[in-house]
C-alpha atoms as a PDB file:
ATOM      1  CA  UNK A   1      87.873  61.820 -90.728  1.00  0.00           C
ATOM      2  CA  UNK A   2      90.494  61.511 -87.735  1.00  0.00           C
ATOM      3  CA  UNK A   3      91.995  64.153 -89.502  1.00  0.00           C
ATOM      4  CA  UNK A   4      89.477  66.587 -89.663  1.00  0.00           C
ATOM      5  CA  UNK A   5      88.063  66.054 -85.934  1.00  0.00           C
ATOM      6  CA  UNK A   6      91.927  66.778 -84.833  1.00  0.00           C
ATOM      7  CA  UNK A   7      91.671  70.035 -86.595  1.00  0.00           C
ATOM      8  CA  UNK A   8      88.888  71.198 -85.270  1.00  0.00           C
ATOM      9  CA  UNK A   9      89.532  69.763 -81.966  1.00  0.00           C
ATOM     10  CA  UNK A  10      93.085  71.931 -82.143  1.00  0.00           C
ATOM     11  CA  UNK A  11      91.003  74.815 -83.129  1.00  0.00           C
ATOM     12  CA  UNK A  12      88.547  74.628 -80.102  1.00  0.00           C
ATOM     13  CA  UNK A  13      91.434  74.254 -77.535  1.00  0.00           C
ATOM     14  CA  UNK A  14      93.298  76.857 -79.322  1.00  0.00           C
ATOM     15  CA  UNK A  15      90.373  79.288 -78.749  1.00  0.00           C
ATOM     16  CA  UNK A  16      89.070  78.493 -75.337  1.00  0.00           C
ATOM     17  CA  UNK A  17      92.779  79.086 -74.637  1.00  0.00           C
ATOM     18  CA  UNK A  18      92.516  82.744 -76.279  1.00  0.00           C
ATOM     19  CA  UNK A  19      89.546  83.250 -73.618  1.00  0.00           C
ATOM     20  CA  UNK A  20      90.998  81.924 -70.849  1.00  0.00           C
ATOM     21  CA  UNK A  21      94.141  83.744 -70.702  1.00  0.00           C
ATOM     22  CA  UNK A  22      92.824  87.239 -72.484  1.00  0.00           C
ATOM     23  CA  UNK A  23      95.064  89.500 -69.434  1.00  0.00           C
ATOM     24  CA  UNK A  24      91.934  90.691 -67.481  1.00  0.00           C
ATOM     25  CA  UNK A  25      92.693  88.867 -64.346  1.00  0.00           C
ATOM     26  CA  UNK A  26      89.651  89.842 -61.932  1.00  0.00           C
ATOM     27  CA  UNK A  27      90.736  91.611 -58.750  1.00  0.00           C
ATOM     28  CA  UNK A  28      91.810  95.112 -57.099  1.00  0.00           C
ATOM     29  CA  UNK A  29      95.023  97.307 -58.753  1.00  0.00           C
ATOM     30  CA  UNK A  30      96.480 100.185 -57.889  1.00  0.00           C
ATOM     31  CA  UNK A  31      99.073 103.006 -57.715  1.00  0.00           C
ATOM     32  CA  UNK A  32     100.137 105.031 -54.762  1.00  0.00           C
ATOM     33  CA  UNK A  33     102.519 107.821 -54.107  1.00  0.00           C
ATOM     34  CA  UNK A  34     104.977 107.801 -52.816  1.00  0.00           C
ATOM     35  CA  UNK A  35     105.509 104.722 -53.708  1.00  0.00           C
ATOM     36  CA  UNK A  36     107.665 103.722 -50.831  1.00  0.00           C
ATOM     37  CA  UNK A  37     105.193 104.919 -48.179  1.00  0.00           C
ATOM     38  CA  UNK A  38     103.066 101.741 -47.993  1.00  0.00           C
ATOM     39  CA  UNK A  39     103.774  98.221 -47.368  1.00  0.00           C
ATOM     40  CA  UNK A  40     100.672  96.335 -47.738  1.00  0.00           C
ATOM     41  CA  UNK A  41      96.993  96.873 -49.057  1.00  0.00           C
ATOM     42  CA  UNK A  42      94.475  94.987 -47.472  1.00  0.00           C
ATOM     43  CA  UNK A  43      90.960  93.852 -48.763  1.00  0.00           C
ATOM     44  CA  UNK A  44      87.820  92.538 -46.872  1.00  0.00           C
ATOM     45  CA  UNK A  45      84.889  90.960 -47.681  1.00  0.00           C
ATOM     46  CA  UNK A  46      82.852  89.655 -44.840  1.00  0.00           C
ATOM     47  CA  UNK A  47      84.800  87.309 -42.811  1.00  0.00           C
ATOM     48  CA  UNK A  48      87.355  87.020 -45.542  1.00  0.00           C
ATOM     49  CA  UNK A  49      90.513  89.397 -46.035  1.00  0.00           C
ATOM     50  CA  UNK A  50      93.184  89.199 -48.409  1.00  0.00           C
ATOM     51  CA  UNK A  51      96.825  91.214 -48.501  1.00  0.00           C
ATOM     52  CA  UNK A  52      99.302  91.993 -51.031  1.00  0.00           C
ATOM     53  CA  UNK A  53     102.666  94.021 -51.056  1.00  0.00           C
ATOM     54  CA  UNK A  54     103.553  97.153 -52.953  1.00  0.00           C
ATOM     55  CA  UNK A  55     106.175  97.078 -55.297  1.00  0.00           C
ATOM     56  CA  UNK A  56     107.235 100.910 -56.148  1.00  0.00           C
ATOM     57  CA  UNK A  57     103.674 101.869 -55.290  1.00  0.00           C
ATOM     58  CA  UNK A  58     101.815  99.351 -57.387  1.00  0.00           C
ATOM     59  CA  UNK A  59      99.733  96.442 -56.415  1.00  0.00           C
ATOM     60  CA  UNK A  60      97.698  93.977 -57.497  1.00  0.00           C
ATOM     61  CA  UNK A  61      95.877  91.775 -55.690  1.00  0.00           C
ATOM     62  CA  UNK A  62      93.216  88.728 -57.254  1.00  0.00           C
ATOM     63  CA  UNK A  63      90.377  88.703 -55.980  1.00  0.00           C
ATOM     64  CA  UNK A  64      86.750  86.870 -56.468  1.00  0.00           C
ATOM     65  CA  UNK A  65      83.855  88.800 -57.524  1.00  0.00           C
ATOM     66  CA  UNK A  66      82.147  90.642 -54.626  1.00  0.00           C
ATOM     67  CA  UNK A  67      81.934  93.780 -52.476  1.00  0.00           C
ATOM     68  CA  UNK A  68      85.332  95.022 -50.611  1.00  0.00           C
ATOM     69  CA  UNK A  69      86.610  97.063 -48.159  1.00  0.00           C
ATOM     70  CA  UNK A  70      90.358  97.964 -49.282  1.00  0.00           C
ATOM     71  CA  UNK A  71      92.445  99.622 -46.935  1.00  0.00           C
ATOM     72  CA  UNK A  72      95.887 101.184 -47.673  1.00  0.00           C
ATOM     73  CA  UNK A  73      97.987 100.497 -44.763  1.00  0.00           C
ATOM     74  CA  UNK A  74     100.537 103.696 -44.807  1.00  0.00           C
ATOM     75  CA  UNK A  75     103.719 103.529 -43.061  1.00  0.00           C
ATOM     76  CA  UNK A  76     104.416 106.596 -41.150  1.00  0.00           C
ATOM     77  CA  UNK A  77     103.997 109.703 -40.967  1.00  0.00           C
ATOM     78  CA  UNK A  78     101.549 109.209 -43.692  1.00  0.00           C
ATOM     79  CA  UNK A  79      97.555 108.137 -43.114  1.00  0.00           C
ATOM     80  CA  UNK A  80      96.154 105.203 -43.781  1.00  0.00           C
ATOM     81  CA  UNK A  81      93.259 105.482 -47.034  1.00  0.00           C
ATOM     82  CA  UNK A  82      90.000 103.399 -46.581  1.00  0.00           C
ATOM     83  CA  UNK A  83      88.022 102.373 -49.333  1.00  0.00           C
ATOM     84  CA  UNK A  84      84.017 100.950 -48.800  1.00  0.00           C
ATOM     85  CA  UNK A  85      81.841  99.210 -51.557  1.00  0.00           C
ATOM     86  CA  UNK A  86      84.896  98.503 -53.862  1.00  0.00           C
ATOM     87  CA  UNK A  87      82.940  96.153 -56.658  1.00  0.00           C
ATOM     88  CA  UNK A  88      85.126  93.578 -57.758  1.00  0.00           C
ATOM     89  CA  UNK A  89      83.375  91.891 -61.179  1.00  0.00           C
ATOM     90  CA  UNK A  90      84.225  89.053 -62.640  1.00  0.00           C
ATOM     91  CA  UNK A  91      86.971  88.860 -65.210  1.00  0.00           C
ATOM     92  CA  UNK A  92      87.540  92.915 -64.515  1.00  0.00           C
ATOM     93  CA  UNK A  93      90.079  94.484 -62.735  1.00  0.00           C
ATOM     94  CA  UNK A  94      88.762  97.426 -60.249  1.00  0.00           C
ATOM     95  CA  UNK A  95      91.308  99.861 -60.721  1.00  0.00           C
ATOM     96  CA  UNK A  96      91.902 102.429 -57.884  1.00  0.00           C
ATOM     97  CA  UNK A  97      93.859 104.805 -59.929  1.00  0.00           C
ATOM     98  CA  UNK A  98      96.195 106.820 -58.095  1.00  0.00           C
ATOM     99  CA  UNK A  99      96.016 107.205 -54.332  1.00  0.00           C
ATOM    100  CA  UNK A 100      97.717 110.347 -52.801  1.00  0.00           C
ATOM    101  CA  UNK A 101      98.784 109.548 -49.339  1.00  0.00           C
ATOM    102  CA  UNK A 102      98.251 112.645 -47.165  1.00  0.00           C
ATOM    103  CA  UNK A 103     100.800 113.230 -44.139  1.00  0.00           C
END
């Protein structure tokens, strides 16, 4: 009997664990080119704001579900890129695709 409630306790773990770490991590991605033309991307919601850093024009950055105002913060001579209403859902990333900065 100990036996059998191990196994299916192993089982249960084993599959909650399959959920849990399934790769869609809910937040904001991104690409933008050039790549070295930005340092940091910044998100708002409300009275909250988070940052991340680009990494040869990617970035990622975790984020709870809700409604965002992302901002690309160019570096010179290249203009900054505003996004409103970015939805973030829950266990979703919201990708941005590819953002062209513009000179």
């Amino acid at each position: 009997m100990k036996r059998k409630l191990l196994s299916i306790s192993m089982a249960a773990a084993f599959a909650l664990g399959l959920v849990a770490f399934s790769g869609r991590e809910t937040g904001i991605v991104g690409k933008v080119t050039p790549g070295d033309s930005v340092e940091l991307v910044w998100a708002i919601n409300g009275t909250d704001s988070l940052k991340t850093n680009v990494t040869s024009g990617a970035f990622s950055l975790p984020a709870a579900p809700g409604t965002y105002k992302v901002i690309i913060d160019a570096k010179e001579p290249y203009k900054d890129v505003t996004f409103d209403n970015v939805e973030v859902r829950d266990g979703e990333p919201t990708d941005l695709g590819e953002i062209a900065l513009q000179q």
